[in-house]
PDB file of N, CA and C in Angstrom:
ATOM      1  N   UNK A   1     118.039 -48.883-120.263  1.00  0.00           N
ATOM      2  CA  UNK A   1     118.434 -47.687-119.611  1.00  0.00           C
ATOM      3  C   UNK A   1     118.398 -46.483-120.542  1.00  0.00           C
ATOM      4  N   UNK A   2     119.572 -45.815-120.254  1.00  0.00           N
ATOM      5  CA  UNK A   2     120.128 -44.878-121.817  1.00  0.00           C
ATOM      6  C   UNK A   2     119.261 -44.824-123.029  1.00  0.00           C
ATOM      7  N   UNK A   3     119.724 -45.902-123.100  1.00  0.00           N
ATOM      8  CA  UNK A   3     119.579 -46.116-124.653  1.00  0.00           C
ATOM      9  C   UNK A   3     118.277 -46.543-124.809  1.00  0.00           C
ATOM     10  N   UNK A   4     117.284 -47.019-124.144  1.00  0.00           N
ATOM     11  CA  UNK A   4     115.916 -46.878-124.528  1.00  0.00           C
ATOM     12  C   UNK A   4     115.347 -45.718-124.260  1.00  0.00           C
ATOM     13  N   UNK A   5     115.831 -44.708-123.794  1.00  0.00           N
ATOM     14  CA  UNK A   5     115.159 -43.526-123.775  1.00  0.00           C
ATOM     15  C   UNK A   5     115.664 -42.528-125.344  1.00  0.00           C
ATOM     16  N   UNK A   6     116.362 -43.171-126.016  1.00  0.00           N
ATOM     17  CA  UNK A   6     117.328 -41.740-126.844  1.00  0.00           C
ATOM     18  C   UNK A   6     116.213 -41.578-127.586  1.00  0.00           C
ATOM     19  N   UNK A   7     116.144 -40.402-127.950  1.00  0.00           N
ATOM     20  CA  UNK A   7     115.301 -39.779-129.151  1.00  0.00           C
ATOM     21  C   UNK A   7     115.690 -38.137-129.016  1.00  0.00           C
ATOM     22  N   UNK A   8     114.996 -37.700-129.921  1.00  0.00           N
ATOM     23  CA  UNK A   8     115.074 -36.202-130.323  1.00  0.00           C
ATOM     24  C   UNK A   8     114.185 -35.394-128.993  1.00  0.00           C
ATOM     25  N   UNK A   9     113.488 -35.723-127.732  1.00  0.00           N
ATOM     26  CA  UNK A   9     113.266 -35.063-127.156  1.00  0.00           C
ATOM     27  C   UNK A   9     113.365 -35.329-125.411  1.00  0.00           C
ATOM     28  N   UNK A  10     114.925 -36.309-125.724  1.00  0.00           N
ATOM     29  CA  UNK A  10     115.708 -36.505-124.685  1.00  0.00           C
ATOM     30  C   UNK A  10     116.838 -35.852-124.736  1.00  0.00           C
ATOM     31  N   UNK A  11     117.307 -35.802-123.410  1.00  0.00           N
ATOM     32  CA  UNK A  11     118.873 -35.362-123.540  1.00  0.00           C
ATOM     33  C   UNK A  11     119.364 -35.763-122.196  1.00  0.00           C
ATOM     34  N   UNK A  12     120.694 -35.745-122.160  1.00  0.00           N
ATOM     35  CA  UNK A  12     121.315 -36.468-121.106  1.00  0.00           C
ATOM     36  C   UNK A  12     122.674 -36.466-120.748  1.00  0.00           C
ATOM     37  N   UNK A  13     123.150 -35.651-120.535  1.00  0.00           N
ATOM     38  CA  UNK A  13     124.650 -35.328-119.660  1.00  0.00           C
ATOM     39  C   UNK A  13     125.144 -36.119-118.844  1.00  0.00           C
ATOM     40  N   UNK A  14     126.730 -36.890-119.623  1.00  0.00           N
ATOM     41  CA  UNK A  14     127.293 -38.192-119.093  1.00  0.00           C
ATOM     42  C   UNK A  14     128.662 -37.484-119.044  1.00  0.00           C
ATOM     43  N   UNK A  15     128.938 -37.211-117.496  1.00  0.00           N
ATOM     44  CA  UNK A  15     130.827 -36.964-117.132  1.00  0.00           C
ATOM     45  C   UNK A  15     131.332 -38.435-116.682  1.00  0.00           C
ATOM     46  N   UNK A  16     132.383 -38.519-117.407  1.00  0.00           N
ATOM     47  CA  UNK A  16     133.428 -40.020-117.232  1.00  0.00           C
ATOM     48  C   UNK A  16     134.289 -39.616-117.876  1.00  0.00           C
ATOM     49  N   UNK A  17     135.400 -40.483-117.397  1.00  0.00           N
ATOM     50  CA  UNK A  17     136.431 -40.412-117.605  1.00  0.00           C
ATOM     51  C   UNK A  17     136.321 -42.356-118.182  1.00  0.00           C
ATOM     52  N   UNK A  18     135.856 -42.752-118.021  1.00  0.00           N
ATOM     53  CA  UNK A  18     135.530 -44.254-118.390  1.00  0.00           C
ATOM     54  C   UNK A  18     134.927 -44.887-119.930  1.00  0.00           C
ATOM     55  N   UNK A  19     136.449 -45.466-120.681  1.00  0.00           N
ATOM     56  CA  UNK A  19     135.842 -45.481-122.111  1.00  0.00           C
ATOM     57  C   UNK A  19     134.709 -46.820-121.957  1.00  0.00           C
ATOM     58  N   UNK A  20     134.961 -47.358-121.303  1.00  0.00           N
ATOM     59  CA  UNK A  20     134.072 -48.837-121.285  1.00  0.00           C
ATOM     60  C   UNK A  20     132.796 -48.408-120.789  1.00  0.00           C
ATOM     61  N   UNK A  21     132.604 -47.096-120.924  1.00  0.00           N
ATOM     62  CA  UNK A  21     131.346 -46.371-120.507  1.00  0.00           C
ATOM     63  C   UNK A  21     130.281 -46.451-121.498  1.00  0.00           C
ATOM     64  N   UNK A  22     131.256 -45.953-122.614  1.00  0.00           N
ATOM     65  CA  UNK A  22     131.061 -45.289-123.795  1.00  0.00           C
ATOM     66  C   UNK A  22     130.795 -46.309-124.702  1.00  0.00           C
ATOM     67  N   UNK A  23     131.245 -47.933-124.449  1.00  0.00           N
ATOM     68  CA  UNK A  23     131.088 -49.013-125.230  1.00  0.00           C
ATOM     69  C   UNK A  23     129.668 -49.181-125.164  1.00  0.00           C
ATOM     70  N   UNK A  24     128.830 -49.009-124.087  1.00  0.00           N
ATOM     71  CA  UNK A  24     127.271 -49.282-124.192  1.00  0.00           C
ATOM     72  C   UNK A  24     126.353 -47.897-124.225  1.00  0.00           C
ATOM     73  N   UNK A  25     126.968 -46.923-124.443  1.00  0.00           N
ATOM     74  CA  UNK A  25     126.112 -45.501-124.708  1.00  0.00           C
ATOM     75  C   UNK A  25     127.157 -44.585-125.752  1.00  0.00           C
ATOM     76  N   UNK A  26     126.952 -44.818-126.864  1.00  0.00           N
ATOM     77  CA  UNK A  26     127.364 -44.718-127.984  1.00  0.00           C
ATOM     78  C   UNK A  26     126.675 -42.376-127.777  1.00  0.00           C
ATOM     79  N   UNK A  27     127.717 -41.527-127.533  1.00  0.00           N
ATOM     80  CA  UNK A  27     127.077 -40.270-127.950  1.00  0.00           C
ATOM     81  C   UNK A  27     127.534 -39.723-128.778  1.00  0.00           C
ATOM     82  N   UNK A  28     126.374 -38.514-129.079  1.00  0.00           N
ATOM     83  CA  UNK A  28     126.327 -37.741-129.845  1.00  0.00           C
ATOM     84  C   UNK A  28     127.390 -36.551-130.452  1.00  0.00           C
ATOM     85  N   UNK A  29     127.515 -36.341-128.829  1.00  0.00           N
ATOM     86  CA  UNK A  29     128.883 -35.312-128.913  1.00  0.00           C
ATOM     87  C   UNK A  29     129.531 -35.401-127.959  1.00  0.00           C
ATOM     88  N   UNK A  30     130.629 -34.857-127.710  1.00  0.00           N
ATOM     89  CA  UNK A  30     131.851 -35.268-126.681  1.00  0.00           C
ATOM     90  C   UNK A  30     132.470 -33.958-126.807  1.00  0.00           C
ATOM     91  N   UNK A  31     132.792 -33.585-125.409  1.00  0.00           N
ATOM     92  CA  UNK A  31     133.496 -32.555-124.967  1.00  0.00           C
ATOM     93  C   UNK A  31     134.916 -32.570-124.141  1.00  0.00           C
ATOM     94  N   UNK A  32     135.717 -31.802-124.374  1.00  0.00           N
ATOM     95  CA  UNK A  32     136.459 -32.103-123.720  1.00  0.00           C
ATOM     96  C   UNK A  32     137.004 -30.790-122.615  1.00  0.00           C
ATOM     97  N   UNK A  33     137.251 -31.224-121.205  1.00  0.00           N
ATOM     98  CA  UNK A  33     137.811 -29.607-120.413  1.00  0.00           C
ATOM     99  C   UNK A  33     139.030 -30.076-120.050  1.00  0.00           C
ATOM    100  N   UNK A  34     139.193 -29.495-119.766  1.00  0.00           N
ATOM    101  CA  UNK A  34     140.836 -28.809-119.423  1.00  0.00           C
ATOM    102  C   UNK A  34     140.971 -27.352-118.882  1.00  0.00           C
ATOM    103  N   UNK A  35     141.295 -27.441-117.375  1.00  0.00           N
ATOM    104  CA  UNK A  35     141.938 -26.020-117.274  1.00  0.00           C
ATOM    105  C   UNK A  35     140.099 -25.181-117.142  1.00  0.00           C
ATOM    106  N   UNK A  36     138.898 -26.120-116.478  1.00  0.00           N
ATOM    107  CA  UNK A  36     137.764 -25.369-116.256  1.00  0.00           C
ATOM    108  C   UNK A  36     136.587 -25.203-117.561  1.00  0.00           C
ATOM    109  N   UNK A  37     137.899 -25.541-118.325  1.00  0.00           N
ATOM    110  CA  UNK A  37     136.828 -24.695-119.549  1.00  0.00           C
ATOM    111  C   UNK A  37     136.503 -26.169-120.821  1.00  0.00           C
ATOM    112  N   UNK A  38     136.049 -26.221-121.379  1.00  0.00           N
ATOM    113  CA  UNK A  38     135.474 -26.803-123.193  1.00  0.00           C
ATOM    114  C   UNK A  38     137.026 -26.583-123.911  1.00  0.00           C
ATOM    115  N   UNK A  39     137.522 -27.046-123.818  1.00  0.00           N
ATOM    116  CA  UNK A  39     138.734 -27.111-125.124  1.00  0.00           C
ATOM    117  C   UNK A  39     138.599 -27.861-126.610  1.00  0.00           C
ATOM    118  N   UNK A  40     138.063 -28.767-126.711  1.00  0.00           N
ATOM    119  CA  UNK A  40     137.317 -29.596-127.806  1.00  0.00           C
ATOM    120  C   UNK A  40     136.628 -30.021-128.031  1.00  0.00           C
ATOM    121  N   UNK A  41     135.344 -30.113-129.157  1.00  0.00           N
ATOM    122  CA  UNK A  41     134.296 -30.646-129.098  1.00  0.00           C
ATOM    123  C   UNK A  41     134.303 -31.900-130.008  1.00  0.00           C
ATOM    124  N   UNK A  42     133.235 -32.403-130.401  1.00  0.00           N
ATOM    125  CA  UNK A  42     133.517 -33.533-131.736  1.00  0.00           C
ATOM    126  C   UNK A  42     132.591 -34.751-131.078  1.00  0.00           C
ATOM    127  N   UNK A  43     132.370 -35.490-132.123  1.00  0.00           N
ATOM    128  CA  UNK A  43     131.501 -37.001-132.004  1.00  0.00           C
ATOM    129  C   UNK A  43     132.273 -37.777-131.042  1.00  0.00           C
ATOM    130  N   UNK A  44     131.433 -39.083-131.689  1.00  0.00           N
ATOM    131  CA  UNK A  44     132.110 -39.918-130.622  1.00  0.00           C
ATOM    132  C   UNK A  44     133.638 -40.786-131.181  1.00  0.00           C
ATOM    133  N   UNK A  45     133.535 -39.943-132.172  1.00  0.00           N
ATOM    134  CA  UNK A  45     135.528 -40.588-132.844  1.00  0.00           C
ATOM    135  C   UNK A  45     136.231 -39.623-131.973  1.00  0.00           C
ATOM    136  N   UNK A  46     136.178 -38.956-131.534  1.00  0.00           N
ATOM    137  CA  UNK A  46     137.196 -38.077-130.207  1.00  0.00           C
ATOM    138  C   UNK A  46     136.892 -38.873-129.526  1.00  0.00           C
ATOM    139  N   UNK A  47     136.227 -39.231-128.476  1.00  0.00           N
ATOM    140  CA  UNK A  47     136.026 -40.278-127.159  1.00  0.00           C
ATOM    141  C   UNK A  47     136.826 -41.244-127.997  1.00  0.00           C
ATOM    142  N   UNK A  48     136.995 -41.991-129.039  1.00  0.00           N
ATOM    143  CA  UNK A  48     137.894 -43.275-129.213  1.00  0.00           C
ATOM    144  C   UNK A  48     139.145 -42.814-129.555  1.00  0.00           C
ATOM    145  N   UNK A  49     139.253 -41.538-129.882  1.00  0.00           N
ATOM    146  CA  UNK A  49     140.843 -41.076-130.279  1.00  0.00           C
ATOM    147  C   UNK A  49     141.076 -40.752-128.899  1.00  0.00           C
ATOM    148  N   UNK A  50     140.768 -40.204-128.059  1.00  0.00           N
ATOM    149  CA  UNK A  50     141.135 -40.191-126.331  1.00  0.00           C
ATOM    150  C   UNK A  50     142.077 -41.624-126.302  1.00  0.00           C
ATOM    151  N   UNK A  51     141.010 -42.570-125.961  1.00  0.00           N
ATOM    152  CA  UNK A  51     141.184 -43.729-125.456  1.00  0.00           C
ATOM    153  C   UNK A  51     142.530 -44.200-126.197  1.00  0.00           C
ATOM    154  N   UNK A  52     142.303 -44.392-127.247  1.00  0.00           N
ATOM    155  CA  UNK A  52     144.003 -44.591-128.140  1.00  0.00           C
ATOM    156  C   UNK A  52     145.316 -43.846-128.418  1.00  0.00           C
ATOM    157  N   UNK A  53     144.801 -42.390-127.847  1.00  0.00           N
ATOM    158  CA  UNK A  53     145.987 -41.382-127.853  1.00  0.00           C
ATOM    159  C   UNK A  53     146.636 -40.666-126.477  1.00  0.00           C
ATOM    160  N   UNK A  54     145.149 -40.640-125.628  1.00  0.00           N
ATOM    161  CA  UNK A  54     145.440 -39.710-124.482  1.00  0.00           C
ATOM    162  C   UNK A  54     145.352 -38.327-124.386  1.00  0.00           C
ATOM    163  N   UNK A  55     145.283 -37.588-124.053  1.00  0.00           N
ATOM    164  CA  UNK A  55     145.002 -35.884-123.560  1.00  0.00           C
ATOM    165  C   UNK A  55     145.910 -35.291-124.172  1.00  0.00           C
ATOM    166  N   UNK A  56     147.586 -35.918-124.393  1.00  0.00           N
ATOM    167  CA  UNK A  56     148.821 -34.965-124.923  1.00  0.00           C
ATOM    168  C   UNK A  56     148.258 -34.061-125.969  1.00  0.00           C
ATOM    169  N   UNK A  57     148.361 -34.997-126.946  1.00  0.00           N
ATOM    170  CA  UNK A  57     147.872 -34.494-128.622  1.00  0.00           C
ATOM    171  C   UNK A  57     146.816 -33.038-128.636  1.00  0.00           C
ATOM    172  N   UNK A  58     145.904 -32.833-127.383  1.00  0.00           N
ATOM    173  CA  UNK A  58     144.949 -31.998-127.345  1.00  0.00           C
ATOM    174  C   UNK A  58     146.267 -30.842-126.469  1.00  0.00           C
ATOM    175  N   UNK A  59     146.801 -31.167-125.370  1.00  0.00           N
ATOM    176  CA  UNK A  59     147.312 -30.189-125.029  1.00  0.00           C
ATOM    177  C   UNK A  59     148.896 -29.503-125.814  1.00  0.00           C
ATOM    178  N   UNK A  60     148.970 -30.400-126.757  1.00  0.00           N
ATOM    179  CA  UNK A  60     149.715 -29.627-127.426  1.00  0.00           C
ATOM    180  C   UNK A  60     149.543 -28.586-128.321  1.00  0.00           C
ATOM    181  N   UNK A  61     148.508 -29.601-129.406  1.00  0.00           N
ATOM    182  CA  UNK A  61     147.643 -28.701-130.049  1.00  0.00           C
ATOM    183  C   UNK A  61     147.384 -27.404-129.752  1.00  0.00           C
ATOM    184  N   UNK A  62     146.865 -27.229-128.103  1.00  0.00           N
ATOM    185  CA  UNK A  62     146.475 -25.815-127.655  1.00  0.00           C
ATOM    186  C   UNK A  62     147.513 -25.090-126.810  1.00  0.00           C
ATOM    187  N   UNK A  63     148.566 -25.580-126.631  1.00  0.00           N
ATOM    188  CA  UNK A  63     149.760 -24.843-125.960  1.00  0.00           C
ATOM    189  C   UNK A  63     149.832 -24.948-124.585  1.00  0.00           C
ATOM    190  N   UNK A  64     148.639 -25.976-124.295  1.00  0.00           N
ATOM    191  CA  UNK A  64     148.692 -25.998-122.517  1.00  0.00           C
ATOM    192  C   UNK A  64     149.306 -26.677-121.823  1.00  0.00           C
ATOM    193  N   UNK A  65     150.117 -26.128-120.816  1.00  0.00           N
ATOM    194  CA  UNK A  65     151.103 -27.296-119.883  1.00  0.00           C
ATOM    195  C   UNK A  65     150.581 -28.175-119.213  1.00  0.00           C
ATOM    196  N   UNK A  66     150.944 -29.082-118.750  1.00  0.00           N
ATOM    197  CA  UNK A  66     150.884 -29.710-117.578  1.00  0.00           C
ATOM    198  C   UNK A  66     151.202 -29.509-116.232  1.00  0.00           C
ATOM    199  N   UNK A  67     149.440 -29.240-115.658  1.00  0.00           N
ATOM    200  CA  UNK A  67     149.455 -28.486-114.391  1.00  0.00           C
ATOM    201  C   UNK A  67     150.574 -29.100-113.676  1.00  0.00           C
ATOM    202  N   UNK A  68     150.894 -30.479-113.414  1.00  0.00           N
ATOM    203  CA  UNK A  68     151.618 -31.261-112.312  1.00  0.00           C
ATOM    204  C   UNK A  68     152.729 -30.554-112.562  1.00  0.00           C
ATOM    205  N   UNK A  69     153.134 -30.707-113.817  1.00  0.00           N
ATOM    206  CA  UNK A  69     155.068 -30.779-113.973  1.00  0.00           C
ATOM    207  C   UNK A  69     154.762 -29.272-113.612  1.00  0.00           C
ATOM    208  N   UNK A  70     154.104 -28.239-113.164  1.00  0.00           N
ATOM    209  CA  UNK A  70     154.483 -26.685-113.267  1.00  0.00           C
ATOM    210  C   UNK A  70     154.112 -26.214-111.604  1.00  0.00           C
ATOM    211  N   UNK A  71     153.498 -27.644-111.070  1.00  0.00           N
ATOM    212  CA  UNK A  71     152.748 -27.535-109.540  1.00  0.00           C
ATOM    213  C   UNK A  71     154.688 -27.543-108.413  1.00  0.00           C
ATOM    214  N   UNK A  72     155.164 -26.988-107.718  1.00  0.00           N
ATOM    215  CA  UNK A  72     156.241 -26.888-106.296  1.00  0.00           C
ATOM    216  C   UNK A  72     155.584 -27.914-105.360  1.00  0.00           C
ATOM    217  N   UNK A  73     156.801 -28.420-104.944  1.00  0.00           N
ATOM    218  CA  UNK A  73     156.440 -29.788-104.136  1.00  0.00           C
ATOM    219  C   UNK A  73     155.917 -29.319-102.769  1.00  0.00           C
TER     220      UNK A  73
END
């Protein structure tokens, strides 16, 4: 699949939320949104610090709440 195509004059845009995604398509770079926008970029040691930490650590880092806890029932 993927991965027999990679080279320098491929490219290929993968949205998941799925780390067991990421176990058989090893990328390049990893993005992260929040709130619409790119909040962090980085290899694929962010996609495994996700998976072992979770989103907090990033939204603290950047001062952003949590839409839910700020959403009226």
């Amino acid at each position: 699949g993927v991965n027999a195509m990679r080279g320098s004059e491929f490219g290929c845009l993968i949205i998941t939320h799925y780390q067991r995604l990421l176990d058989y398509i090893k990328p390049d770079k990893v993005h992260v949104m929040m709130q619409a926008r790119i909040v962090k970029s980085g290899g694929s040691e962010l996609a495994e610090r996700l998976e072992a930490e979770g989103y907090d650590w990033i939204k603290e880092e950047l001062g952003i709440e949590d839409e839910r806890v700020n959403q009226e029932a």
